[in-house]
Protein backbone atom coordinates (compact mmCIF):
# COMPACT_ATOMS: atom_id res chain seq x y z
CA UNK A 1 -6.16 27.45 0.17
CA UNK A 2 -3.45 23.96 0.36
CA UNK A 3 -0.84 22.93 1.45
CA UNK A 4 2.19 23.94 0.52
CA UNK A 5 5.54 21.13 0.46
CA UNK A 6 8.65 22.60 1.67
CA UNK A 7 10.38 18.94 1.36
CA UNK A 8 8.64 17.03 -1.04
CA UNK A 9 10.08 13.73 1.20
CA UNK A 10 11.67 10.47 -1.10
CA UNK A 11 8.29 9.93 -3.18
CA UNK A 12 5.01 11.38 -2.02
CA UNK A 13 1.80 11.05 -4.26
CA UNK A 14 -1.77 11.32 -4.55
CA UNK A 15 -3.58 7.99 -4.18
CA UNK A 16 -7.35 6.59 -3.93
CA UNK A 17 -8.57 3.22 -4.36
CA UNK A 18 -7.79 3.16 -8.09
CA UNK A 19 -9.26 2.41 -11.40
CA UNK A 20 -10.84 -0.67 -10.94
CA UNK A 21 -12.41 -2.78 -13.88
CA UNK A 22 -9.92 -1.38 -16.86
CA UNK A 23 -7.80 -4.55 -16.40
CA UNK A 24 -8.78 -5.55 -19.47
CA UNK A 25 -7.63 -2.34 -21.21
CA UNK A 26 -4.43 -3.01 -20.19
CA UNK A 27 -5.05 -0.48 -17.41
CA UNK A 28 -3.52 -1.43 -13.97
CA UNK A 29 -5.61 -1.03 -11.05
CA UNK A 30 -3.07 1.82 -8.91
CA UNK A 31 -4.34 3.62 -6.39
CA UNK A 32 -2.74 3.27 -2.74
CA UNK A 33 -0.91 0.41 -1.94
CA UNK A 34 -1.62 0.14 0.97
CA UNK A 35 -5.55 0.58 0.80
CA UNK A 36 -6.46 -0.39 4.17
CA UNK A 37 -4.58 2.32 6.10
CA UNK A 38 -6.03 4.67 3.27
CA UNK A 39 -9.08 3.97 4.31
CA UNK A 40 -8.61 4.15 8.33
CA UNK A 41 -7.15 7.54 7.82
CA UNK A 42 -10.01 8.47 6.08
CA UNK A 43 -12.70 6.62 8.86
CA UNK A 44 -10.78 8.86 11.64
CA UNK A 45 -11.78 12.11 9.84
CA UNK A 46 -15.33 10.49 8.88
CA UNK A 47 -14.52 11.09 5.24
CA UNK A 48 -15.09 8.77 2.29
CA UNK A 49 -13.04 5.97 2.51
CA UNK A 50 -11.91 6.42 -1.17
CA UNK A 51 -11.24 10.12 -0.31
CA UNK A 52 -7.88 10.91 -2.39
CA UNK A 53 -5.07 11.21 0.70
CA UNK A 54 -1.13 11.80 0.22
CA UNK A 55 1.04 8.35 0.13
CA UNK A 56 4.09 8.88 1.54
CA UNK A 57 6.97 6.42 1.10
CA UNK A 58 10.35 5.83 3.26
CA UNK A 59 11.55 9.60 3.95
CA UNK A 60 8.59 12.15 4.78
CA UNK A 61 7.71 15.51 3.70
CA UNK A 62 7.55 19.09 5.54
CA UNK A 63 4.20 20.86 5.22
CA UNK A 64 3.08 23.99 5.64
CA UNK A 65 -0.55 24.33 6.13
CA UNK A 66 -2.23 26.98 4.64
CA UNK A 67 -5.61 27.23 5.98
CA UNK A 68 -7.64 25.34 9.02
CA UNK A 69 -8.42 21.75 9.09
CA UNK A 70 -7.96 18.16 10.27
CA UNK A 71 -5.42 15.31 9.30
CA UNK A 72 -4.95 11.70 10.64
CA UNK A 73 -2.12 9.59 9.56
CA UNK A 74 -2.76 6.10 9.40
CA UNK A 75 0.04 2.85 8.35
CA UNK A 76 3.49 2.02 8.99
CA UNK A 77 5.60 3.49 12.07
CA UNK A 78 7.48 6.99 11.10
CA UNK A 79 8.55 9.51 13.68
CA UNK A 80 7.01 13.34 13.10
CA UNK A 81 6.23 16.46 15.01
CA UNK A 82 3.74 18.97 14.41
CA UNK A 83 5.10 22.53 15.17
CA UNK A 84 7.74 20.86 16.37
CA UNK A 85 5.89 18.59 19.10
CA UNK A 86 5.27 14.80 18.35
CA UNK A 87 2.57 13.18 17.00
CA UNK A 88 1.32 9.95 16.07
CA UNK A 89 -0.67 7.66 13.89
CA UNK A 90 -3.86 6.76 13.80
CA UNK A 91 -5.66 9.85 15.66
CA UNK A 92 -6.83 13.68 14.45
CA UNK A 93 -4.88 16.96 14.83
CA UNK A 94 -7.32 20.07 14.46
CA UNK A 95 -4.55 22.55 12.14
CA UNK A 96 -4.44 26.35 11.91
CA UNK A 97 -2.81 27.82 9.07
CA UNK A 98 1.20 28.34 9.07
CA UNK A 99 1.11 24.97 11.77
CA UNK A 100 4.22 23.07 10.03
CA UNK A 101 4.11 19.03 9.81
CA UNK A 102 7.86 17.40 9.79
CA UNK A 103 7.51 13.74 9.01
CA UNK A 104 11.08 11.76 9.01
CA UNK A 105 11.99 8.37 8.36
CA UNK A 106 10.05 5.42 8.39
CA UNK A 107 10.86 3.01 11.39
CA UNK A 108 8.94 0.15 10.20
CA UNK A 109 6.54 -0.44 7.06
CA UNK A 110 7.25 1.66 4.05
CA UNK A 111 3.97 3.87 3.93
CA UNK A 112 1.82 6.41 5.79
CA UNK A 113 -1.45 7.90 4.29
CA UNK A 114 -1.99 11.38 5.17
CA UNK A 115 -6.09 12.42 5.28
CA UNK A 116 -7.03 15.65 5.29
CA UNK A 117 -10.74 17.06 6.10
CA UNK A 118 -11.00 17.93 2.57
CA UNK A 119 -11.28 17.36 -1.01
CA UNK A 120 -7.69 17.66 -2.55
CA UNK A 121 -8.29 19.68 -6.14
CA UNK A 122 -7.54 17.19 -8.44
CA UNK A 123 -9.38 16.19 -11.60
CA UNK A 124 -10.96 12.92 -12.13
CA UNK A 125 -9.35 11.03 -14.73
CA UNK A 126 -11.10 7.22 -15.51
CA UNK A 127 -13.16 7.31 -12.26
CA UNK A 128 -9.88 7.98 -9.88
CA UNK A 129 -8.00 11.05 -8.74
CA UNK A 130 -4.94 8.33 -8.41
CA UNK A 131 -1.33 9.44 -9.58
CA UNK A 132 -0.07 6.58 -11.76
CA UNK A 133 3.56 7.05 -11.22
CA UNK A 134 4.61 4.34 -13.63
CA UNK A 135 2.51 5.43 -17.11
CA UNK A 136 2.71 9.12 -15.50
CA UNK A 137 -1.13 10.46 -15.74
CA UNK A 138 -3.25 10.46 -12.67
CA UNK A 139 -3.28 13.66 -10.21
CA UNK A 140 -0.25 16.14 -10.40
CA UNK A 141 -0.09 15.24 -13.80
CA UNK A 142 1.08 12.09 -13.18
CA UNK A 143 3.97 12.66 -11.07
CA UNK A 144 5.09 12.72 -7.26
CA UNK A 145 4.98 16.00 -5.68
CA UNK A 146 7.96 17.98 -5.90
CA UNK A 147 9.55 20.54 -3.27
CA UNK A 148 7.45 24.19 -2.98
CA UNK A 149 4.70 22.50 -4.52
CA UNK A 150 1.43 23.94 -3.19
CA UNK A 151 -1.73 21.59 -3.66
CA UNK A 152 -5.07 23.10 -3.60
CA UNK A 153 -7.89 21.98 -1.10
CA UNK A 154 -11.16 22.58 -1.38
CA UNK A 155 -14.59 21.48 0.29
CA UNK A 156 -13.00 22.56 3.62
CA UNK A 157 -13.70 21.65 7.26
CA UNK A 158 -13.43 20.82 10.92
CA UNK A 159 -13.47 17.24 11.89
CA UNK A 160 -14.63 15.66 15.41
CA UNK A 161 -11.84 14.62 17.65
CA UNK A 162 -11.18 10.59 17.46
CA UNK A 163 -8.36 8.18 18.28
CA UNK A 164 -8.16 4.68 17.18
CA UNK A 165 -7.82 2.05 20.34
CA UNK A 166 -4.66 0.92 20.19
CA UNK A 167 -5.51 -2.87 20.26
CA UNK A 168 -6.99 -1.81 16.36
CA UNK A 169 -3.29 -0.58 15.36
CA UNK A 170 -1.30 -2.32 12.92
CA UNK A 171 2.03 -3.15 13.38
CA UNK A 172 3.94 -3.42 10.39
CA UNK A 173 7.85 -5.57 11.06
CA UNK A 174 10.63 -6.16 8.91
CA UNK A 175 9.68 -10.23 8.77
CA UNK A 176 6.72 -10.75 6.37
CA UNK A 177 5.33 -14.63 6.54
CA UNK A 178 2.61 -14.34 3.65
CA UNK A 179 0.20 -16.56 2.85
CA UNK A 180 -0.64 -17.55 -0.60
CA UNK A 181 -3.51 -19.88 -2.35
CA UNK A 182 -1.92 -21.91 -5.30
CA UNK A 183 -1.61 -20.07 -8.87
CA UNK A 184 -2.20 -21.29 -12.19
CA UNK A 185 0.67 -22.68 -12.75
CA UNK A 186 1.64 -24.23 -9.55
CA UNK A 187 1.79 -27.65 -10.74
CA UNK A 188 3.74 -27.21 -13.31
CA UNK A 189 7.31 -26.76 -11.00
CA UNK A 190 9.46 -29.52 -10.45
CA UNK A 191 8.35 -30.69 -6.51
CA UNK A 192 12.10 -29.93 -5.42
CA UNK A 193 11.60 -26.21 -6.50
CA UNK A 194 8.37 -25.80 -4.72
CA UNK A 195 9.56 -27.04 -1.41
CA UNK A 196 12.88 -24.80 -1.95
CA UNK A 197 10.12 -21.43 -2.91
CA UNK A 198 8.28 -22.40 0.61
CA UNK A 199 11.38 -22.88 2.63
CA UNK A 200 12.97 -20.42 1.49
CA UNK A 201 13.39 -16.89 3.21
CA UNK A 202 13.80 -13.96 0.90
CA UNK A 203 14.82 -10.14 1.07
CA UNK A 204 13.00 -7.60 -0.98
CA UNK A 205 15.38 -5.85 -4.14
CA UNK A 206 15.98 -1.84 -3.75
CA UNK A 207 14.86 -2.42 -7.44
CA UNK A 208 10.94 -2.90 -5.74
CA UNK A 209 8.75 -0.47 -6.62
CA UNK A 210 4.97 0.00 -7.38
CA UNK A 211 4.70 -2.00 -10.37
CA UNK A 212 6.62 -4.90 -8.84
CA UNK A 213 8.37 -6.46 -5.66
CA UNK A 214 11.75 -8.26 -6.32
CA UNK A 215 12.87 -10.71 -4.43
CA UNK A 216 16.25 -12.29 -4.07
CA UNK A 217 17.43 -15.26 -1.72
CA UNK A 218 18.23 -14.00 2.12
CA UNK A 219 22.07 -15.45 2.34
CA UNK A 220 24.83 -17.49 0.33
CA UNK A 221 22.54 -21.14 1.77
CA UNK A 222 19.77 -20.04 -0.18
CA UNK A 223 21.11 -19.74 -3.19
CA UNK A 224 21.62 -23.80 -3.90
CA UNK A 225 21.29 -24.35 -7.44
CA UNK A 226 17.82 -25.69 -8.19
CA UNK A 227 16.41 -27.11 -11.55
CA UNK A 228 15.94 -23.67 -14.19
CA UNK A 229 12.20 -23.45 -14.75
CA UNK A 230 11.22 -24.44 -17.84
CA UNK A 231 7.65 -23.65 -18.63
CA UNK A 232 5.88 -22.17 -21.64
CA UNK A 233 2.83 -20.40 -21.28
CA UNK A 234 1.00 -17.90 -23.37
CA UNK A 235 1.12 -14.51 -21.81
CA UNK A 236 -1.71 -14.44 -18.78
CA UNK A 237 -3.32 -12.08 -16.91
CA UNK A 238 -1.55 -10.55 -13.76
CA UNK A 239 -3.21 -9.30 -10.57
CA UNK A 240 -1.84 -7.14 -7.97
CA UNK A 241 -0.62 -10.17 -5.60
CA UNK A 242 0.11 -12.79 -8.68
CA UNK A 243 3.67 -14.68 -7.40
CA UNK A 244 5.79 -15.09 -10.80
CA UNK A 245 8.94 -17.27 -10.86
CA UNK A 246 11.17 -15.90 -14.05
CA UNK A 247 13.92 -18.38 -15.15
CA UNK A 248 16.78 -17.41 -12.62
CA UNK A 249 14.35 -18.36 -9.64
CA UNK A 250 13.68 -15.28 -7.87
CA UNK A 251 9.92 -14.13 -7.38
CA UNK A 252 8.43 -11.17 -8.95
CA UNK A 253 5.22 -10.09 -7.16
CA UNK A 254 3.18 -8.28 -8.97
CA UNK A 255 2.44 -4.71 -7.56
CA UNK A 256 -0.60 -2.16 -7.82
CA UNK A 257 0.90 -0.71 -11.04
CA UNK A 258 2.14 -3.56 -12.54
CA UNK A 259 1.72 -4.52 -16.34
CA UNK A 260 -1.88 -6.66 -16.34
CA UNK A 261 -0.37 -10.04 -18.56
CA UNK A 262 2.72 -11.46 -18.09
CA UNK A 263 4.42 -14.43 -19.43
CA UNK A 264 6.44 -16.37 -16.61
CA UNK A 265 4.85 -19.27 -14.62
CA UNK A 266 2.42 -17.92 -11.78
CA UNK A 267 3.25 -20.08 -8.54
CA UNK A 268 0.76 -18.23 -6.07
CA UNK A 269 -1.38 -15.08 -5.56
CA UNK A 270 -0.88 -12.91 -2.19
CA UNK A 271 -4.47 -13.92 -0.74
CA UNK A 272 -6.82 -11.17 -0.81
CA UNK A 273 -6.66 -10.21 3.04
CA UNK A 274 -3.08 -9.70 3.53
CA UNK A 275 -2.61 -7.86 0.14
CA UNK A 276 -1.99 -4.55 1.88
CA UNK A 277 0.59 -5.43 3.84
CA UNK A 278 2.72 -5.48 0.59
CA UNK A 279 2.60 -1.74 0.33
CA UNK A 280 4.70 -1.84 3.57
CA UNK A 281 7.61 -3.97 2.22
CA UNK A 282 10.58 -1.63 2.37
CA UNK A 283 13.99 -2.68 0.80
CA UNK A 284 15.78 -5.46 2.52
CA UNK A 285 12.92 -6.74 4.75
CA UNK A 286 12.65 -10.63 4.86
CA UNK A 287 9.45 -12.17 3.29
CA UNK A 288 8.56 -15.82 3.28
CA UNK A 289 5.43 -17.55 2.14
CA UNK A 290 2.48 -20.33 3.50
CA UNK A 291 0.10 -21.77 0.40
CA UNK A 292 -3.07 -22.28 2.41
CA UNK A 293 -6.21 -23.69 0.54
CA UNK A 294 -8.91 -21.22 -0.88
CA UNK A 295 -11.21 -22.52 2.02
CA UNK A 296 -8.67 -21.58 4.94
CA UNK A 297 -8.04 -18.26 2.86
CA UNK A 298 -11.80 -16.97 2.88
CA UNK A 299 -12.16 -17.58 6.43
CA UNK A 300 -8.66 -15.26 7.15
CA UNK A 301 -10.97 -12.70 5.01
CA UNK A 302 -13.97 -13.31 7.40
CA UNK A 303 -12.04 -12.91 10.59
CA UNK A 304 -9.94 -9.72 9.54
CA UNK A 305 -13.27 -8.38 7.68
CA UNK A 306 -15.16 -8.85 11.58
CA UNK A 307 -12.47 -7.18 12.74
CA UNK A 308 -12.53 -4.24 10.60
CA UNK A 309 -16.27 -3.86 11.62
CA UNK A 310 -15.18 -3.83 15.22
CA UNK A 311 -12.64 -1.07 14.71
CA UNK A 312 -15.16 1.07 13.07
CA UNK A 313 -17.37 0.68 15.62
CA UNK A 314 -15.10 1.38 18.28
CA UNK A 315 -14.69 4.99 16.65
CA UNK A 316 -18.42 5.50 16.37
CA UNK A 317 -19.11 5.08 12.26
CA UNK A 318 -20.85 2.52 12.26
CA UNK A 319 -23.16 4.60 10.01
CA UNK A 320 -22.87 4.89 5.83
CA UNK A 321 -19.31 2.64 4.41
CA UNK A 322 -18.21 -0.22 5.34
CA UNK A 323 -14.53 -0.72 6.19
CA UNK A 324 -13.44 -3.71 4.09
CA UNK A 325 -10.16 -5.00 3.10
């Protein structure tokens, strides 16, 4: 009993929360990226948090369901029907077998997470079910599912009926303003080129993917020549969030399967609360930045993390995980 993908949709994998603590093994942490919505899809069908779920990206799949269950959909905007009748995000749809899901193109964020009231089939390779796109091992051997694919379910059942509040939802737009605590090498930049990075309005590359987001100026005024960076540095460690400037300029943030050292200056890390929100950058969107001091940036954490615990208890979990960031 599965599902079985009659349109595979643009890129559609397995994710979890990823191999965390293999850094050092030159491992990268993968998983979804966006983790948050991962994890509300999971709350609404009271499963795991870290229960594997399909990421879907930009264009949707059509799924045929081949047994009973429950699904929620949590993360950015996409328009869908289920036997051909809408549906949205963030609530559960009880599904008989042969019910077909259509989901189209993404309206705003890049991402939905698809939950199921089940445990997808999928071995366990370094503590994650995760499909590592990049270095191709993970779930479905590594790769996104393709079209007539059938994934196996097991551990099968019925979840309660729940529907997120909609002052909980998030609302993804095509204007990011991210803030940022100071990296590493910060200091290092000539004072003209930081002013010129924070000013400065850019649009996300088509060339963006998992292991990195590119980022080139907006228009023709932002590309004013400034000063080539010229710093040497031994190759460093890289986080998912780590802001690197290359010589031409234009930032490089590093992404949930990006390579774990890297060699260009680091001139900010993505703080740790607003991290997610970079699995919603779709090509073209606008991103700008705000360095804010470590202080300010834990108390962002404290104030989304009280949220969080509101939103689960607005659902009725307030029993076994925490929903964290």
């Amino acid at each position: 009993m599965g599902i079985r993908f009659l349109r595979a949709g643009l890129q559609t994998s397995i994710q979890d929360l990823g191999r965390s603590g293999l850094m050092n093994f030159g491992i990268p942490w993968g998983g979804a990226a966006d983790s948050l919505s991962m994890k509300i899809a999971n709350l609404l069908l009271e499963n795991p948090l870290g229960n594997p779920t399909f990421e879907i990206s930009l264009l949707g799949p059509k799924i045929e369901f081949l047994c009973d269950l429950s699904i929620a959909i949590a993360g950015g905007q996409f328009s869908g029907s289920l036997n051909n009748d809408p549906i949205d995000n963030f609530r559960t749809y009880k599904i008989k077998s042969g019910d077909i899901l259509d989901i189209s193109q993404a309206a705003s964020g890049a991402r939905i997470y698809l939950a199921v009231s089940a445990q997808i089939d999928t071995p366990i390779i370094l503590g994650s079910s995760a499909t590592h796109i990049i270095s191709k091992f993970g779930a479905n051997n590594g790769k996104p599912i393709t079209s007539g694919e059938v994934i196996q379910l097991k551990e099968i059942r019925i979840a309660k009926e729940a529907v997120l509040d909609k002052k909980f939802h998030i609302n993804y737009s095509h204007n990011s303003h991210l803030r940022i605590v100071a990296g590493p090498e910060r200091d290092s930049f000539p004072r003209e080129f930081i002013e010129h990075f924070h000013q400065s309005i850019y649009q996300v590359s088509a060339q963006s993917n998992r292991m990195g987001i590119r980022l080139s100026p907006k228009s023709s005024t932002e590309l004013r020549k400034i000063e080539p960076v010229k710093i040497q540095l031994l190759s460093s460690g890289l986080y998912p969030g780590s802001i690197q400037i290359p010589p031409d300029g234009n930032p490089i943030i590093s992404f949930i399967e990006g390579q774990t050292i890297g060699g260009y200056p680091r001139i900010g890390h993505i703080i740790k609360s607003e991290l997610h929100r970079l699995g919603q950058l779709s090509p073209n969107d606008r991103v700008s930045f705000q360095e804010i001091s470590t202080e300010e940036a834990q108390k962002v954490l404290k104030k989304k993390q009280d949220l969080l615990i509101n939103l689960q208890e607005s659902l009725g979990r307030q029993q076994g995980e925490i929903l964290s960031i």
